[in-house]
Protein backbone atom coordinates (compact mmCIF):
# COMPACT_ATOMS: atom_id res chain seq x y z
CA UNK A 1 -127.44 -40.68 -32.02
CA UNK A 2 -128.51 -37.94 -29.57
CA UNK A 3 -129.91 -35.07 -31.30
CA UNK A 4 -127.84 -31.61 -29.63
CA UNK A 5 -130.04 -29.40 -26.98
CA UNK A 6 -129.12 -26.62 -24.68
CA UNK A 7 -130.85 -24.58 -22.79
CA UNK A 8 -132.16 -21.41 -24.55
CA UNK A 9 -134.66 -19.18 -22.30
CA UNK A 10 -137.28 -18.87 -19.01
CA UNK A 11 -140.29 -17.63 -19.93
CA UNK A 12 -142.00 -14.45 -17.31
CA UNK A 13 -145.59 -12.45 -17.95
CA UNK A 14 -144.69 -9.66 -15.82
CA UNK A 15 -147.46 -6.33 -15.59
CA UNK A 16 -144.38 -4.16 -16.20
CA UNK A 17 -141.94 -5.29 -18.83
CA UNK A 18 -139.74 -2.45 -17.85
CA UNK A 19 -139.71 -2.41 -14.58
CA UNK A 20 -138.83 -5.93 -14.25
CA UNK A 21 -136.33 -5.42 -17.05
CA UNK A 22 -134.52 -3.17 -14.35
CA UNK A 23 -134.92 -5.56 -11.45
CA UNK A 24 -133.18 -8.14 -12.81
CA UNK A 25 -130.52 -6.44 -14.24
CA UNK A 26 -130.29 -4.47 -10.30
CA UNK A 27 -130.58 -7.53 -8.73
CA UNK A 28 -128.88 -10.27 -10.60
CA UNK A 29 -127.15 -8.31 -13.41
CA UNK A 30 -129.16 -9.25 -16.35
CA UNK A 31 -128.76 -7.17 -19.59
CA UNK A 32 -131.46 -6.48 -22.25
CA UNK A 33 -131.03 -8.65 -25.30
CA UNK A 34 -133.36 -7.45 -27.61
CA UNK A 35 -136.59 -6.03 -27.13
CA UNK A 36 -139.91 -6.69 -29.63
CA UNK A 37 -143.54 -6.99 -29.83
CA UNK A 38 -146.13 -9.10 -31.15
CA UNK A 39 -149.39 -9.58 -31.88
CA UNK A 40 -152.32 -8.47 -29.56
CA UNK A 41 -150.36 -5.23 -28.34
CA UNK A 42 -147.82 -7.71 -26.60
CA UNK A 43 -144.44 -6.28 -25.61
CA UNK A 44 -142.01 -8.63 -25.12
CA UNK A 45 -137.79 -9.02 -24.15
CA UNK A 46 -135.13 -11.35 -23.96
CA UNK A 47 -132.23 -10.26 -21.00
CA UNK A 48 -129.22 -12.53 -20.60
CA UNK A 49 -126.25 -13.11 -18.50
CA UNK A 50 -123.97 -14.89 -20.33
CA UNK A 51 -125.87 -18.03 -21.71
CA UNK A 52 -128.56 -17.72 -19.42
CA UNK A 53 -131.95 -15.78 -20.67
CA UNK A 54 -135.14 -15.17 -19.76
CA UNK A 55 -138.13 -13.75 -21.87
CA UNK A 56 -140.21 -11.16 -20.28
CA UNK A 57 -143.79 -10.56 -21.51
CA UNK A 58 -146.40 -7.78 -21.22
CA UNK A 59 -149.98 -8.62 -22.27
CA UNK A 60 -153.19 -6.39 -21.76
CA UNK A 61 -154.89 -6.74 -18.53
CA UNK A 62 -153.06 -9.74 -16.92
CA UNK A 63 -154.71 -11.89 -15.01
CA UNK A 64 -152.66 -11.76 -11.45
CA UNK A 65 -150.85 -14.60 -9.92
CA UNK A 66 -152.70 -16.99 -7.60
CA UNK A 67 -151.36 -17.04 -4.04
CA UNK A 68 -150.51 -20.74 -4.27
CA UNK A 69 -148.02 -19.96 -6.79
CA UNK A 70 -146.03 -17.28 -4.67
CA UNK A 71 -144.97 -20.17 -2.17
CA UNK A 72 -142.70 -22.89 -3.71
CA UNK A 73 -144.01 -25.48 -1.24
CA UNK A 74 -147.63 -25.24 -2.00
CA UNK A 75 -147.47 -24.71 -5.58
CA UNK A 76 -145.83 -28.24 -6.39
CA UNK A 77 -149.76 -28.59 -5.89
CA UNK A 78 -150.32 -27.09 -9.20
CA UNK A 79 -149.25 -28.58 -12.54
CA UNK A 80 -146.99 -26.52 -14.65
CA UNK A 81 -143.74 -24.73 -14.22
CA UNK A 82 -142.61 -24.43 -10.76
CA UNK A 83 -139.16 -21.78 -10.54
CA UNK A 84 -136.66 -20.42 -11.97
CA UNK A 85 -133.42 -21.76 -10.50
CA UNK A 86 -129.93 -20.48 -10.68
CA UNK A 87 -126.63 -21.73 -9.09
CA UNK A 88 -123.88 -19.92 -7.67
CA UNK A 89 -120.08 -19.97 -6.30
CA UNK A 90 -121.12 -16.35 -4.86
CA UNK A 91 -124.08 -18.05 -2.94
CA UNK A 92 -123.39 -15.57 0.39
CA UNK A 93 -122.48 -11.99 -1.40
CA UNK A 94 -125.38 -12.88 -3.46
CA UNK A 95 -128.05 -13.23 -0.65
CA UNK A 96 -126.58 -10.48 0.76
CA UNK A 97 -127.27 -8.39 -2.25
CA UNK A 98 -131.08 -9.40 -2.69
CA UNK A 99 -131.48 -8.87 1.32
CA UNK A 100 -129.82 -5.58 1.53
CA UNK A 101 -132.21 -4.65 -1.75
CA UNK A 102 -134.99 -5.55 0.89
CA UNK A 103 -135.73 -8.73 -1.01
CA UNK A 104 -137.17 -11.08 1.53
CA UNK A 105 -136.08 -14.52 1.53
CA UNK A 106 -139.31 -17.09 1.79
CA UNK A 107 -137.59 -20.42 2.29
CA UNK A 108 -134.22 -21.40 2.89
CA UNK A 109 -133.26 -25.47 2.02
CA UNK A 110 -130.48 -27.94 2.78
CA UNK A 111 -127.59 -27.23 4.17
CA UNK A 112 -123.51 -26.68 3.47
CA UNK A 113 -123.07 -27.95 -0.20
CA UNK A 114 -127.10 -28.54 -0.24
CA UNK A 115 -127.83 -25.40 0.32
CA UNK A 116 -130.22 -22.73 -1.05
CA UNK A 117 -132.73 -20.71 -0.77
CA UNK A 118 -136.53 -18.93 -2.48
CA UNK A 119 -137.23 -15.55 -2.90
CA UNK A 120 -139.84 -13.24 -4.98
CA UNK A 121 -138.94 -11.20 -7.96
CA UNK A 122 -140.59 -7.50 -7.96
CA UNK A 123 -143.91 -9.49 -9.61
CA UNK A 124 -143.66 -12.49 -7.04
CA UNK A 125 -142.58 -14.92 -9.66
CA UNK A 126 -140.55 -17.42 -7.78
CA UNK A 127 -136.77 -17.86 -7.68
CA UNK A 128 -134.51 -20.46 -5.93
CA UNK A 129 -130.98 -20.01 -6.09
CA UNK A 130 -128.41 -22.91 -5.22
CA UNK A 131 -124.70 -22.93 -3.49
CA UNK A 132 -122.33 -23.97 -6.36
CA UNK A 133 -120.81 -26.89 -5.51
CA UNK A 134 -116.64 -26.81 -5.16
């Protein structure tokens, strides 16, 4: 017998815990969960959107994110986590939302039901979002 799993959360270091606490609730309607901190002077946050949450983190003097990991293509280079990935029926009003927010798009992929495309967060994390399909 299968033991039950779901999804729970993403995990982000970000510099600014509350700044990018406001971009994704601007920019893909995430609300703030709960906020807390731990040890070492670390703040941290869970935002959701329905059953979908991500953890935010703020340490002392991050170390910054290497340029190979801002481009989805050459990071597949590195081991580890590569995205964040979300699906959508609202795949055009979305993109239209994130570009008229200024958010550049850095790699479109597929096409018709394939389709999607990567963009950068406000801390160049990377995020792909996916047509739904139906």
């Amino acid at each position: 017998m299968r033991e039950d799993l779901s999804f729970h959360h993403f995990a982000l270091s970000v510099p600014d815990i509350d700044a990018a606490a406001d971009w994704y609730s601007t920019m893909l309607d995430f609300l703030i969960e709960r906020r807390f901190d731990l040890p070492g002077n670390i703040k941290a946050m869970f935002l959701q959107r329905g059953a979908l949450r991500i953890e935010l983190f703020q340490v002392p003097a991050p170390k910054p994110l290497p340029d190979e990991r801002r481009d989805p293509r050459r990071d597949l280079e590195t081991l580890g986590n590569k995205h964040l990935s979300f699906q959508t029926r609202h795949y055009d009003r979305l993109r239209k939302r994130l570009e008229d927010h200024d958010v550049r798009i850095i790699l479109d992929i597929g096409e018709n039901a394939e389709q999607g495309f990567f963009f950068h967060d406000n801390n160049d994390n990377v995020i792909e979002v996916l047509r739904s399909p139906g």
